[in-house]
C-alpha atoms as a PDB file:
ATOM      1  CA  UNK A   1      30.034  16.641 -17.889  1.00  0.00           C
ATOM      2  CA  UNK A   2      26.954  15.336 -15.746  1.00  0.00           C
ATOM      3  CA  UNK A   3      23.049  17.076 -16.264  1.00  0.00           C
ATOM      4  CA  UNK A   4      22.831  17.413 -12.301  1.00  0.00           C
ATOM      5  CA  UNK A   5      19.942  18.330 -10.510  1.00  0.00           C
ATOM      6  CA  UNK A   6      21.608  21.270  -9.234  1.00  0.00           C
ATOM      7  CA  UNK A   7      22.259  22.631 -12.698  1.00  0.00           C
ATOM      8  CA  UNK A   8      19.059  22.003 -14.226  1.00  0.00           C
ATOM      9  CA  UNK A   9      17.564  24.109 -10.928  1.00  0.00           C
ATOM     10  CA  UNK A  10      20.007  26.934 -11.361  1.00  0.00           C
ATOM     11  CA  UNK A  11      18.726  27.599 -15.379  1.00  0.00           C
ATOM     12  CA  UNK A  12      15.359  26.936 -14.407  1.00  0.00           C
ATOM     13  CA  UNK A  13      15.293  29.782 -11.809  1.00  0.00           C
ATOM     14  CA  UNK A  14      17.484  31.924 -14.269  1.00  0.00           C
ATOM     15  CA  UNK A  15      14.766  30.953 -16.751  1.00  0.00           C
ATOM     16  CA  UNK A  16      11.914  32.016 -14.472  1.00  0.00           C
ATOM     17  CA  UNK A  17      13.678  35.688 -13.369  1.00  0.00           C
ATOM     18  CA  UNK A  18      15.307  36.126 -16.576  1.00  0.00           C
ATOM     19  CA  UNK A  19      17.635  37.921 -14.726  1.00  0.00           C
ATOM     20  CA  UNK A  20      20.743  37.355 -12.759  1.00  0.00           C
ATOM     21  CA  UNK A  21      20.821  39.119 -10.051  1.00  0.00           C
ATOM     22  CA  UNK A  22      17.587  38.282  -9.234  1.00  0.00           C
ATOM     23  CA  UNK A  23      18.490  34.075 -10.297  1.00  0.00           C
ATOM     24  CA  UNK A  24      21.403  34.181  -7.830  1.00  0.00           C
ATOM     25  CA  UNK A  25      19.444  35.882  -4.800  1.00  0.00           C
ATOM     26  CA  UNK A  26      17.068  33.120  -4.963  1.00  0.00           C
ATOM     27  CA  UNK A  27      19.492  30.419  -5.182  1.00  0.00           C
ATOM     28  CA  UNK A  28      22.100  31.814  -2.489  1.00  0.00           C
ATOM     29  CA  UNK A  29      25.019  32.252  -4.467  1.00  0.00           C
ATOM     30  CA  UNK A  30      26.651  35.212  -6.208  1.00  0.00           C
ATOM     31  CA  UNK A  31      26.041  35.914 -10.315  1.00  0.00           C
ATOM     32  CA  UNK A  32      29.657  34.496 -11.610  1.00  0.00           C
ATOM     33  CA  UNK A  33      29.285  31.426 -10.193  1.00  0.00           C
ATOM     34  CA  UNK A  34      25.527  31.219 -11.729  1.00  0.00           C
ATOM     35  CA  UNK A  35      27.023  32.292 -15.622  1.00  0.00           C
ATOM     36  CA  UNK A  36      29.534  30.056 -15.240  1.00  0.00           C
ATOM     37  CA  UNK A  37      27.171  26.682 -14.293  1.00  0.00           C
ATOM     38  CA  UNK A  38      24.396  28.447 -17.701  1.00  0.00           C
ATOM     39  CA  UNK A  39      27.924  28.281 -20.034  1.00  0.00           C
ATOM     40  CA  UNK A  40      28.453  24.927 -18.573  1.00  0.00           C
ATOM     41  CA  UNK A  41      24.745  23.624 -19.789  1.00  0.00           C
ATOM     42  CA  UNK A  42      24.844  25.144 -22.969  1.00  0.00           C
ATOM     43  CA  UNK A  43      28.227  23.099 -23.757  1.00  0.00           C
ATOM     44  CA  UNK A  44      26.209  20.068 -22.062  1.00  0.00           C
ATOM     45  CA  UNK A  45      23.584  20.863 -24.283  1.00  0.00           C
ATOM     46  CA  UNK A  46      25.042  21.954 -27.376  1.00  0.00           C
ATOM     47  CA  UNK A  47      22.595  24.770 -27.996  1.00  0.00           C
ATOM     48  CA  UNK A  48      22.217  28.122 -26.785  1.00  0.00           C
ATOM     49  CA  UNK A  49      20.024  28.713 -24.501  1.00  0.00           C
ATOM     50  CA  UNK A  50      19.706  32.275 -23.236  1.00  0.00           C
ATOM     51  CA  UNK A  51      20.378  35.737 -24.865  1.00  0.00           C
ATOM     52  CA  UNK A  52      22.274  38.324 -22.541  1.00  0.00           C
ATOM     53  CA  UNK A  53      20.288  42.028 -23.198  1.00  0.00           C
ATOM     54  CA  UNK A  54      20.528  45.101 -21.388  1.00  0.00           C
ATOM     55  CA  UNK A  55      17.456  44.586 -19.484  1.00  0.00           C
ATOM     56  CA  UNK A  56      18.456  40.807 -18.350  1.00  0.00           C
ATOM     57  CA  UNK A  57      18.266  37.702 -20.355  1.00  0.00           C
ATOM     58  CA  UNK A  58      15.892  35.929 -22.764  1.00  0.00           C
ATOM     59  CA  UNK A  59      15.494  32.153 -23.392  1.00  0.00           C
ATOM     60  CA  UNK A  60      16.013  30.700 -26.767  1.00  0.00           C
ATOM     61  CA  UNK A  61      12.951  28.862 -28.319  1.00  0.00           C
ATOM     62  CA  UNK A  62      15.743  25.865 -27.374  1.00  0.00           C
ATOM     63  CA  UNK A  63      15.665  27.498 -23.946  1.00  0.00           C
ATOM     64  CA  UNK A  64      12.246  28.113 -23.468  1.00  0.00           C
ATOM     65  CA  UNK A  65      11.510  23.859 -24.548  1.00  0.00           C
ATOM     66  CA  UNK A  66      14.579  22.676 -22.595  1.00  0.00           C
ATOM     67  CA  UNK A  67      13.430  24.942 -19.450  1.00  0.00           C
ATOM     68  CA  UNK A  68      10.260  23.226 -19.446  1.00  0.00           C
ATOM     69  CA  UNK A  69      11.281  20.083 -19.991  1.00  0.00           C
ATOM     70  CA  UNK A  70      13.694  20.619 -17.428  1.00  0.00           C
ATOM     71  CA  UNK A  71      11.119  21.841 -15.170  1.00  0.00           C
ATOM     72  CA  UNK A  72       9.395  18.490 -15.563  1.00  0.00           C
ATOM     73  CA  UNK A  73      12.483  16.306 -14.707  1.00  0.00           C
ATOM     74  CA  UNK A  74      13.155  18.091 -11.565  1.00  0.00           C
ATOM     75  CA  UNK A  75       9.383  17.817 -10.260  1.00  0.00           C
ATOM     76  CA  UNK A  76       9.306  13.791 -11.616  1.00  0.00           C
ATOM     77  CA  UNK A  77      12.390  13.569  -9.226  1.00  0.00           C
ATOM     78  CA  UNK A  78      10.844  15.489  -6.338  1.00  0.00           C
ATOM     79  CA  UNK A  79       7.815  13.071  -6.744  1.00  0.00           C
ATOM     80  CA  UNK A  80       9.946   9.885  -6.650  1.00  0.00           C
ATOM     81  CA  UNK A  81      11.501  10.968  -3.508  1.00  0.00           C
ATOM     82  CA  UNK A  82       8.129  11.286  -2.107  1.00  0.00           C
ATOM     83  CA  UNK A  83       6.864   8.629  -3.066  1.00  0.00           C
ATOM     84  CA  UNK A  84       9.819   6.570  -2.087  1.00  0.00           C
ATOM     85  CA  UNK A  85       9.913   7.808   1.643  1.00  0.00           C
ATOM     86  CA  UNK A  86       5.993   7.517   1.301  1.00  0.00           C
ATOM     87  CA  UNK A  87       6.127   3.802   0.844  1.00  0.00           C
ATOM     88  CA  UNK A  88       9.431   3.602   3.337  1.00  0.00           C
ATOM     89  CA  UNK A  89       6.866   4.961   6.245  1.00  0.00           C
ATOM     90  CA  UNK A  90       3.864   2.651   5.164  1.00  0.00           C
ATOM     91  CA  UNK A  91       2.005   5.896   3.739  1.00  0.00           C
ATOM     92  CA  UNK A  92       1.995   4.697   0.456  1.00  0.00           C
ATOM     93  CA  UNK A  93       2.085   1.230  -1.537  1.00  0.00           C
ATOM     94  CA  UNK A  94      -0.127  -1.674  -1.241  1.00  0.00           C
ATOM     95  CA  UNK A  95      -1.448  -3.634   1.708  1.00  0.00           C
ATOM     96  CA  UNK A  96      -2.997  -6.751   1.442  1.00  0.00           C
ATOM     97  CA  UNK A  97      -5.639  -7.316   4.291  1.00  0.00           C
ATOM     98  CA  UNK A  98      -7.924 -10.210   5.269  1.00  0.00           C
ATOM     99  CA  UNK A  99     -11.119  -9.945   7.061  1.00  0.00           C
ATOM    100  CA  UNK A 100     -13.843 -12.841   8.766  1.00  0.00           C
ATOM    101  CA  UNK A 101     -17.546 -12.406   7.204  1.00  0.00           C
ATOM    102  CA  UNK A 102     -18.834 -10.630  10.680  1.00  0.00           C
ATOM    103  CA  UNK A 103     -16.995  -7.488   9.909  1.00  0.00           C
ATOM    104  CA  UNK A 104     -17.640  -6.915   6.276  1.00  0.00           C
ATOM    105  CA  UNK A 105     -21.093  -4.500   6.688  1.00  0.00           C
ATOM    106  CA  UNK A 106     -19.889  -2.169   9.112  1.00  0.00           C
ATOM    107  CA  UNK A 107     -16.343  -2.207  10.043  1.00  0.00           C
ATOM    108  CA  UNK A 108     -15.101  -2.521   6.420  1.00  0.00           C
ATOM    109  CA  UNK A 109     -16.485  -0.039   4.778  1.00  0.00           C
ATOM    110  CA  UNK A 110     -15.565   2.573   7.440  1.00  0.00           C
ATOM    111  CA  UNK A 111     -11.866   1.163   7.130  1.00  0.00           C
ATOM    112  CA  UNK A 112     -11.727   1.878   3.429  1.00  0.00           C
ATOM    113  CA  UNK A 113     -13.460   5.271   3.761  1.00  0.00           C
ATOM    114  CA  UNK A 114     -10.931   6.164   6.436  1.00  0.00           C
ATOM    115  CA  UNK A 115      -7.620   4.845   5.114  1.00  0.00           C
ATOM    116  CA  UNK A 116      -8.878   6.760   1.645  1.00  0.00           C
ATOM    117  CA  UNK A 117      -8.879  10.377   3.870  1.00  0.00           C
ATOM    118  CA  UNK A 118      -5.793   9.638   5.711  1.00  0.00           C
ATOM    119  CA  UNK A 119      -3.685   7.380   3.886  1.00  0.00           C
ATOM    120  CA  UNK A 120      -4.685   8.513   0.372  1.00  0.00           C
ATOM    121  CA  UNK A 121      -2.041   6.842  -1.699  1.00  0.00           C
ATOM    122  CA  UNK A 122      -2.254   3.363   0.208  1.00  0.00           C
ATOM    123  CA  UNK A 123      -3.913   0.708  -1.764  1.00  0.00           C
ATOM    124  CA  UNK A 124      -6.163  -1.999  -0.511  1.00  0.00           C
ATOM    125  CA  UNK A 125      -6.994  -5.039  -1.674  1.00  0.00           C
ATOM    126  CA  UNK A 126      -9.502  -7.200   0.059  1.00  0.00           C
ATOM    127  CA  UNK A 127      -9.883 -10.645   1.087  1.00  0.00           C
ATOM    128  CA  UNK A 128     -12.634 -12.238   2.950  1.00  0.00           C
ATOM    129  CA  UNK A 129     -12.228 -15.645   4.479  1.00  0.00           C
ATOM    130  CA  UNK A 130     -12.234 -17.538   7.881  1.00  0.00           C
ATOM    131  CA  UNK A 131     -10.164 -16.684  10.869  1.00  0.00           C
ATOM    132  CA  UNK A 132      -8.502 -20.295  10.627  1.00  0.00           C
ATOM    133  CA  UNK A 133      -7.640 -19.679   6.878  1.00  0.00           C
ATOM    134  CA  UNK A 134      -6.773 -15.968   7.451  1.00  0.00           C
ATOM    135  CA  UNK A 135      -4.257 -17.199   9.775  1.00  0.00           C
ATOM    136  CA  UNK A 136      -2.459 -19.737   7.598  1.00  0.00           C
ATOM    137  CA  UNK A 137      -2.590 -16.937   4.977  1.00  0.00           C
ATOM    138  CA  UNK A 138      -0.427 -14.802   7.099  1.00  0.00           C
ATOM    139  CA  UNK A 139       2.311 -17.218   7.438  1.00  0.00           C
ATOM    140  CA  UNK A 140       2.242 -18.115   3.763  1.00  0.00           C
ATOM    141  CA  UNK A 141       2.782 -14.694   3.142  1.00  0.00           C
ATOM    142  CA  UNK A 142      -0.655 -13.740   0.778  1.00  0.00           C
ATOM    143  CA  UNK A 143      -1.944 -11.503   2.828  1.00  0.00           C
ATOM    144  CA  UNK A 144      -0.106  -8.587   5.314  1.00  0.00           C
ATOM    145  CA  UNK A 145      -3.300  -7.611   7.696  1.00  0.00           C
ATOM    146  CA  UNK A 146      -6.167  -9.582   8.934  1.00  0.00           C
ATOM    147  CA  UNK A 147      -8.799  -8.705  11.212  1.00  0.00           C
ATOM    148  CA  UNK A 148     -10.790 -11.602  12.735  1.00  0.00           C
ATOM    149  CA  UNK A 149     -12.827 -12.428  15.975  1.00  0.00           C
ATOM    150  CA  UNK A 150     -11.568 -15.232  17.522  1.00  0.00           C
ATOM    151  CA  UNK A 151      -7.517 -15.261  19.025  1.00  0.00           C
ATOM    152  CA  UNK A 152      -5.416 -18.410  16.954  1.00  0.00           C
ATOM    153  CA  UNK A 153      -4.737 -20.995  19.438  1.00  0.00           C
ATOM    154  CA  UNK A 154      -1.166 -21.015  18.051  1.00  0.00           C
ATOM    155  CA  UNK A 155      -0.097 -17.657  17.411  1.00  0.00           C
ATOM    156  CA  UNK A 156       3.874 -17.247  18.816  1.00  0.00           C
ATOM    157  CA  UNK A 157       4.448 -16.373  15.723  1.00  0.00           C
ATOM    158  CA  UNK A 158       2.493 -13.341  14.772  1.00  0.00           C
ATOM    159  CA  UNK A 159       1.126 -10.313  16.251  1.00  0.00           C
ATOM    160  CA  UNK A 160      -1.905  -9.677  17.948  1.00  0.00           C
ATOM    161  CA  UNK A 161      -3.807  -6.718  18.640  1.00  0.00           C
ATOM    162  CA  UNK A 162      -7.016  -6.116  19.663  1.00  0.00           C
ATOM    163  CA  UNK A 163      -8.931  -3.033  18.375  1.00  0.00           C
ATOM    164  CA  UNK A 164     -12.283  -3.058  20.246  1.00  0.00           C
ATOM    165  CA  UNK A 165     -15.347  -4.879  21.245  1.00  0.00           C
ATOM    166  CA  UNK A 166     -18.973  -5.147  20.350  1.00  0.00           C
ATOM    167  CA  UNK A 167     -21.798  -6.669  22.366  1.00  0.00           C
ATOM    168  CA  UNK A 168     -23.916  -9.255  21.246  1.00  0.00           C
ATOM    169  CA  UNK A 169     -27.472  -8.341  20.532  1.00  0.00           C
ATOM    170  CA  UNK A 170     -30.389 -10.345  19.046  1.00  0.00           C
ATOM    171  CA  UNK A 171     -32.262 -10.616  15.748  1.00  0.00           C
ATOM    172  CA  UNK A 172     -35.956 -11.414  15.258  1.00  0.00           C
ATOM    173  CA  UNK A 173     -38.279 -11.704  12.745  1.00  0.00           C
ATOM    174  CA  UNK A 174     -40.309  -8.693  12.465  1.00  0.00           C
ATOM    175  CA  UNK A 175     -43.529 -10.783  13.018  1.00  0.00           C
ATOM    176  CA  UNK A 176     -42.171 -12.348  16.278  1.00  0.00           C
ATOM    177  CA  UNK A 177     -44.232 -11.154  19.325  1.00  0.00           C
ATOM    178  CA  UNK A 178     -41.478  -9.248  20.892  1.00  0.00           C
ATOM    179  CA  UNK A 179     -39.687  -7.758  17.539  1.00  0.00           C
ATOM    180  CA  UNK A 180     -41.664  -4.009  18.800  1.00  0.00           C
ATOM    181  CA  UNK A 181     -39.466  -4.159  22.406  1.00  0.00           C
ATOM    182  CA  UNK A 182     -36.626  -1.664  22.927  1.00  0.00           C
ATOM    183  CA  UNK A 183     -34.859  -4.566  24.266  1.00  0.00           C
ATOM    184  CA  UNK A 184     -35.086  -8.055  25.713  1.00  0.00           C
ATOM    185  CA  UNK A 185     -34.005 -10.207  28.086  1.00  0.00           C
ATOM    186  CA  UNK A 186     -32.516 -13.696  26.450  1.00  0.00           C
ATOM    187  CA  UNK A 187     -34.215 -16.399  28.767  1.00  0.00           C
ATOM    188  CA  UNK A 188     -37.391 -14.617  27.239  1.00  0.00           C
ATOM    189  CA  UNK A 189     -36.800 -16.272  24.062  1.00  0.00           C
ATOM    190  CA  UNK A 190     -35.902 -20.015  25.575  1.00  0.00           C
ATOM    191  CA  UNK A 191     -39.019 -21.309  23.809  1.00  0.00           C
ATOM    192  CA  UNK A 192     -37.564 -20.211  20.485  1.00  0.00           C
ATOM    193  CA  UNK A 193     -35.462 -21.393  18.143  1.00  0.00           C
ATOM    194  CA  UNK A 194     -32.381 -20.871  17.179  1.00  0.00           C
ATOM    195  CA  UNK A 195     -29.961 -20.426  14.190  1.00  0.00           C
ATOM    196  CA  UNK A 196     -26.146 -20.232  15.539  1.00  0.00           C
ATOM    197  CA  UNK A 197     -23.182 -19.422  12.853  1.00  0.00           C
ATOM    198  CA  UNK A 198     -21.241 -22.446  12.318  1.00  0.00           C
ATOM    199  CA  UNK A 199     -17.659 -22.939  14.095  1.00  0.00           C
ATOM    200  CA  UNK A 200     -15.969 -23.066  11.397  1.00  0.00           C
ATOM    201  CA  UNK A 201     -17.035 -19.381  10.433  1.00  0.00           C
ATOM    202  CA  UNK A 202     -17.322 -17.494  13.126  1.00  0.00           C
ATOM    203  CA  UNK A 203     -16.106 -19.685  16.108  1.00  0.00           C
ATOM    204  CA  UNK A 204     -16.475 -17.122  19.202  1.00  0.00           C
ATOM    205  CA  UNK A 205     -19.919 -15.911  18.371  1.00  0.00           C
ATOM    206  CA  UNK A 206     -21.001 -19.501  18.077  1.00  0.00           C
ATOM    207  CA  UNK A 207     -19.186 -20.649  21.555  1.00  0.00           C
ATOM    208  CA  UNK A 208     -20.416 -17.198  23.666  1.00  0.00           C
ATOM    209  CA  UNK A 209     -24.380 -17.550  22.128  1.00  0.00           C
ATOM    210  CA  UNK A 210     -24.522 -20.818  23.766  1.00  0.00           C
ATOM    211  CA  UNK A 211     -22.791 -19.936  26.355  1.00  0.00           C
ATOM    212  CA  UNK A 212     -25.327 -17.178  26.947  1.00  0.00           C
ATOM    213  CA  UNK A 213     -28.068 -19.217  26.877  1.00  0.00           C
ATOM    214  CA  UNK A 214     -27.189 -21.604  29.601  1.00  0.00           C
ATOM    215  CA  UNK A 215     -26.547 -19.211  31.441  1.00  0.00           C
ATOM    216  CA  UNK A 216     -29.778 -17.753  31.269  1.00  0.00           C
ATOM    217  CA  UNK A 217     -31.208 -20.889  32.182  1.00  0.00           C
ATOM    218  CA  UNK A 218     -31.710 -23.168  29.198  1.00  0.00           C
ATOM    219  CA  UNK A 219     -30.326 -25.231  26.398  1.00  0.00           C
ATOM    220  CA  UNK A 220     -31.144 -23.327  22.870  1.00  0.00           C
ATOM    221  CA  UNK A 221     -33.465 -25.248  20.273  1.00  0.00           C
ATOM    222  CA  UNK A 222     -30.965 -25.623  17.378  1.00  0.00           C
ATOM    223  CA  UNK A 223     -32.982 -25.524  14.019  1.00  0.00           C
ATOM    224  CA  UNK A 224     -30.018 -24.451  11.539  1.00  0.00           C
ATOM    225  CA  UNK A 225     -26.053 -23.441  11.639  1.00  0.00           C
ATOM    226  CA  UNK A 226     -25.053 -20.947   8.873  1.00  0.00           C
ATOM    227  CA  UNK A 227     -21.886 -19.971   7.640  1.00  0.00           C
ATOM    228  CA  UNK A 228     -21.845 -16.270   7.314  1.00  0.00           C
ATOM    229  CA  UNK A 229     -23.868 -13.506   8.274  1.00  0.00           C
ATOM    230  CA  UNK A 230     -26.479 -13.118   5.177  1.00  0.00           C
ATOM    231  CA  UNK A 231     -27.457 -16.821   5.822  1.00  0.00           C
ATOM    232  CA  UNK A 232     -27.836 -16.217   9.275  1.00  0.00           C
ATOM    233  CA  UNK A 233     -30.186 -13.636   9.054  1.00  0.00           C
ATOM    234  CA  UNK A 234     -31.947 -15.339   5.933  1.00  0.00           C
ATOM    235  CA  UNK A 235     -33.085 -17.864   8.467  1.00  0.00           C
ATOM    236  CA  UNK A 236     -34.493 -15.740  10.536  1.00  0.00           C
ATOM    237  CA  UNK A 237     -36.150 -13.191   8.052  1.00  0.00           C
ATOM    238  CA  UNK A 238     -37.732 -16.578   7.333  1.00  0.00           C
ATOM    239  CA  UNK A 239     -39.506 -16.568  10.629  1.00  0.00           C
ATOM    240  CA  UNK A 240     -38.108 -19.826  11.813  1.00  0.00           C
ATOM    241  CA  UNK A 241     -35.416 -18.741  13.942  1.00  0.00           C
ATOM    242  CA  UNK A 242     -34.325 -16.146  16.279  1.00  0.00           C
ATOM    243  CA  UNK A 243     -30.398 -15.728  16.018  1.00  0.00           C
ATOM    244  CA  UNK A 244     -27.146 -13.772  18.579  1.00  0.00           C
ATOM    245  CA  UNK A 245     -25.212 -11.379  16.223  1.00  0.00           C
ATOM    246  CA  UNK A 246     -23.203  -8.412  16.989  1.00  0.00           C
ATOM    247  CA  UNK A 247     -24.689  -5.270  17.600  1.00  0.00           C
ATOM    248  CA  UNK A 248     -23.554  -3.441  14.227  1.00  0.00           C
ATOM    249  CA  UNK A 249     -25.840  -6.204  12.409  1.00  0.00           C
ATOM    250  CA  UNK A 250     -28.636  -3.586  14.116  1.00  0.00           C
ATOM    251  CA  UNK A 251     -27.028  -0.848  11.251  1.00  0.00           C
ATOM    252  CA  UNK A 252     -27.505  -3.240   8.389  1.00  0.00           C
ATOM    253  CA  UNK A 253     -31.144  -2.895   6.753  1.00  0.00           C
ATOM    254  CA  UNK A 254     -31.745  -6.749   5.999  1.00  0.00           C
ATOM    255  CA  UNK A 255     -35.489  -6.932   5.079  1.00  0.00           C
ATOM    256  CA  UNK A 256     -37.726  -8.879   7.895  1.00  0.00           C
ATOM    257  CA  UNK A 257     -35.569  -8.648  10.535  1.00  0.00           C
ATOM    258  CA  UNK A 258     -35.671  -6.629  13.719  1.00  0.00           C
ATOM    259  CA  UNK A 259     -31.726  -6.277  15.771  1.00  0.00           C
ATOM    260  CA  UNK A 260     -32.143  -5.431  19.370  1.00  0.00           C
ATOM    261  CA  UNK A 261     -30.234  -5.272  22.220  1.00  0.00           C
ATOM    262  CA  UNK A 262     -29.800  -7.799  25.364  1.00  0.00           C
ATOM    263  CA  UNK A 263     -30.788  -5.651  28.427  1.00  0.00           C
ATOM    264  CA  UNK A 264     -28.809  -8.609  31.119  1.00  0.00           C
ATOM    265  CA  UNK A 265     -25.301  -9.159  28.809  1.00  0.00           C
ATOM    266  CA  UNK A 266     -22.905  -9.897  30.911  1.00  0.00           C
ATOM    267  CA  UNK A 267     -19.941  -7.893  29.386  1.00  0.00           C
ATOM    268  CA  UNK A 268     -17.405 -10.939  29.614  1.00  0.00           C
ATOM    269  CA  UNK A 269     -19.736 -12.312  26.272  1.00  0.00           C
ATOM    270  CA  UNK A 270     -18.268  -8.860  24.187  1.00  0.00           C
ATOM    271  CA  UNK A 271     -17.070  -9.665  20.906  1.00  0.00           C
ATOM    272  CA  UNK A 272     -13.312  -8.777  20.203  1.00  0.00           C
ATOM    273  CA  UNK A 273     -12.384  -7.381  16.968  1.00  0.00           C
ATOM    274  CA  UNK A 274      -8.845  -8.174  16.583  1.00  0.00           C
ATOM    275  CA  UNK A 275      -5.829  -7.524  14.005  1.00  0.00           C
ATOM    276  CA  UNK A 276      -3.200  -9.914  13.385  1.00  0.00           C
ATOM    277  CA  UNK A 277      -0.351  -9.567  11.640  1.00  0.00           C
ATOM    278  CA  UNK A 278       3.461 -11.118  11.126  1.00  0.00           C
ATOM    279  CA  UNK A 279       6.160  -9.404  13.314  1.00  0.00           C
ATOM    280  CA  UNK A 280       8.395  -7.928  10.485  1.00  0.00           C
ATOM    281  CA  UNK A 281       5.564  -6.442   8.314  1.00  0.00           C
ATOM    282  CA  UNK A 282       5.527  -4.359   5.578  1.00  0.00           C
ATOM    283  CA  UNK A 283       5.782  -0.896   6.515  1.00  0.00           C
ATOM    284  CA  UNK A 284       1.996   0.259   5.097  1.00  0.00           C
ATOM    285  CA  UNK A 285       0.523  -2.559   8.362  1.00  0.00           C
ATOM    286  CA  UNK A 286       2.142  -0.551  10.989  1.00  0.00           C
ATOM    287  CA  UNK A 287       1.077   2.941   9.171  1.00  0.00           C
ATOM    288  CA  UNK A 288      -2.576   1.260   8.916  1.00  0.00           C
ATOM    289  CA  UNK A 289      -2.989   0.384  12.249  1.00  0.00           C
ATOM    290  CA  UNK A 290      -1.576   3.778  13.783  1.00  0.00           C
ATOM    291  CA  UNK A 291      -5.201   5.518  12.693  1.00  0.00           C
ATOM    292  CA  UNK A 292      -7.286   1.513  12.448  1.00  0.00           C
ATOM    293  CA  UNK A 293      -8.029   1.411  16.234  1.00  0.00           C
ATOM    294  CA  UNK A 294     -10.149   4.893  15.815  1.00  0.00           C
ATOM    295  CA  UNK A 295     -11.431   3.532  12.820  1.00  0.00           C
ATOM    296  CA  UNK A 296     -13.178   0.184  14.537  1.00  0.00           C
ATOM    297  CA  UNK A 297     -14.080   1.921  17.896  1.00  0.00           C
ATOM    298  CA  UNK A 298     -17.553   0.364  18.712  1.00  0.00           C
ATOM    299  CA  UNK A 299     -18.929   3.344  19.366  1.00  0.00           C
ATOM    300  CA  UNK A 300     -17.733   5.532  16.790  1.00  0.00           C
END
């Protein structure tokens, strides 16, 4: 004879009401049916489990522990379930996301606060690297997600969506001469120079800041290339260089610098956040990036 769910629900009930009539109401069925399925546990069992009085019935100290433990195996199987259809619709499990250096200050954070309120039993795990290697970690299959910047010249393969965009501002020393304006034009810092992220890092803000600069009118001084955004702005907390970032940089306190905005960008130099991804994913990507384009909205 098999311990079925069913069964173990019908004593628990009968357990709870110690009565009956009342057991059978709440499970839809009529009271012979219900003593018949409590006989059929007790020879499953081997113990007995209730004691019939006048008033309705009383469990057994072997009733009272099995109920419970009953109890127990029915909400462990509710849970699996769950959990199971949970990880089926990409609510739950584990996703494994990559990320380029320019987005780890602002974007990140708000990504991990957000997918902890609405995707609260999705795990994380983090890994920062370039937008080339990111890439090539897709197809090898070590990562799920990645946001980057720049689109992969090669991409047939994988997905591509992009999330938002965020303009490019400028960071000064605080000591420079115009570090107290609400904003500046470009071409006024021509006499300046510059430290540009390298290529390799961060490929599309180092392309559109020189880009932007010839097209204000002249070639940038180059003093230094730097491969993430800490070194970038080390430089020019150093008061040797001025330096194009995006305009969240302006909501990370980095001591001696001053962020401020570009009042002639041409919109065509945005920045593009972008997710990329492989076209069969695991189902937690497509769950993630239902609520992720709210979640990097430039404005938010």
């Amino acid at each position: 004879m098999d311990l079925t769910p069913r069964l173990l629900e019908q004593f628990t009930v009968l357990a709870e009401e110690k009565h009956y009539g009342r057991a059978a109401e709440r499970l839809m069925i009529s009271q012979p049916p219900l003593s018949q399925a409590i006989q059929r546990l007790e020879r499953i069992v081997g113990a007995r489990l209730l004691d019939r009085s006048s008033n309705g019935v009383e469990l057994t100290a072997a009733g009272a522990a099995f109920a419970a433990d009953a109890r127990h195996l029915l909400d462990a199987q509710q849970a699996a379930l769950a959990r199971a259809r949970r990880i089926a619709s990409g609510d739950a499990g584990e996703v494994r996301i990559g990320y380029v250096s320019g987005l780890a200050h602002w974007h990140m954070p708000r990504l991990l606060a957000n997918a902890a309120r609405d995707l609260p039993d999705l795990r994380i795990q983090l890994t920062q690297a370039s937008s080339i290697a990111l890439v090539e970690a897709l197809r090898l299959g070590s990562v799920d997600l990645a946001f980057i910047r720049t689109a992969p010249l090669q991409a047939d393969d994988l997905e591509l969506l992009e999330l938002g965009r965020e303009r490019v501002y400028v960071a000064l020393p605080e000591a420079h001469a115009l570090a107290g304006a609400a904003e500046l034009s470009l071409r006024a810092l021509q006499e300046d120079w510059f430290v540009f992220v390298s290529e390799r890092a961060l490929p599309e803000l180092a392309r559109k800041g020189q880009l932007m600069c010839r097209r204000a009118g002249f070639k940038p001084q180059v003093r230094a290339r730097a491969d993430d955004l800490p070194g970038l702005l080390g430089y020019v907390a150093s008061g040797l260089c001025v330096a194009l970032v995006s305009e969240h940089t302006a909501d990370l306190a980095f001591p001696g610098v001053r962020v401020l905005p570009l009042a002639d960008t041409d919109p065509e130099f945005s920045l593009a956040i972008r997710a990329v991804y492989r076209p069969d994913p695991d189902p937690a990507v497509p769950a993630l990036l239902r609520h992720t384009a709210s979640w990097f909205d430039a404005d938010s």
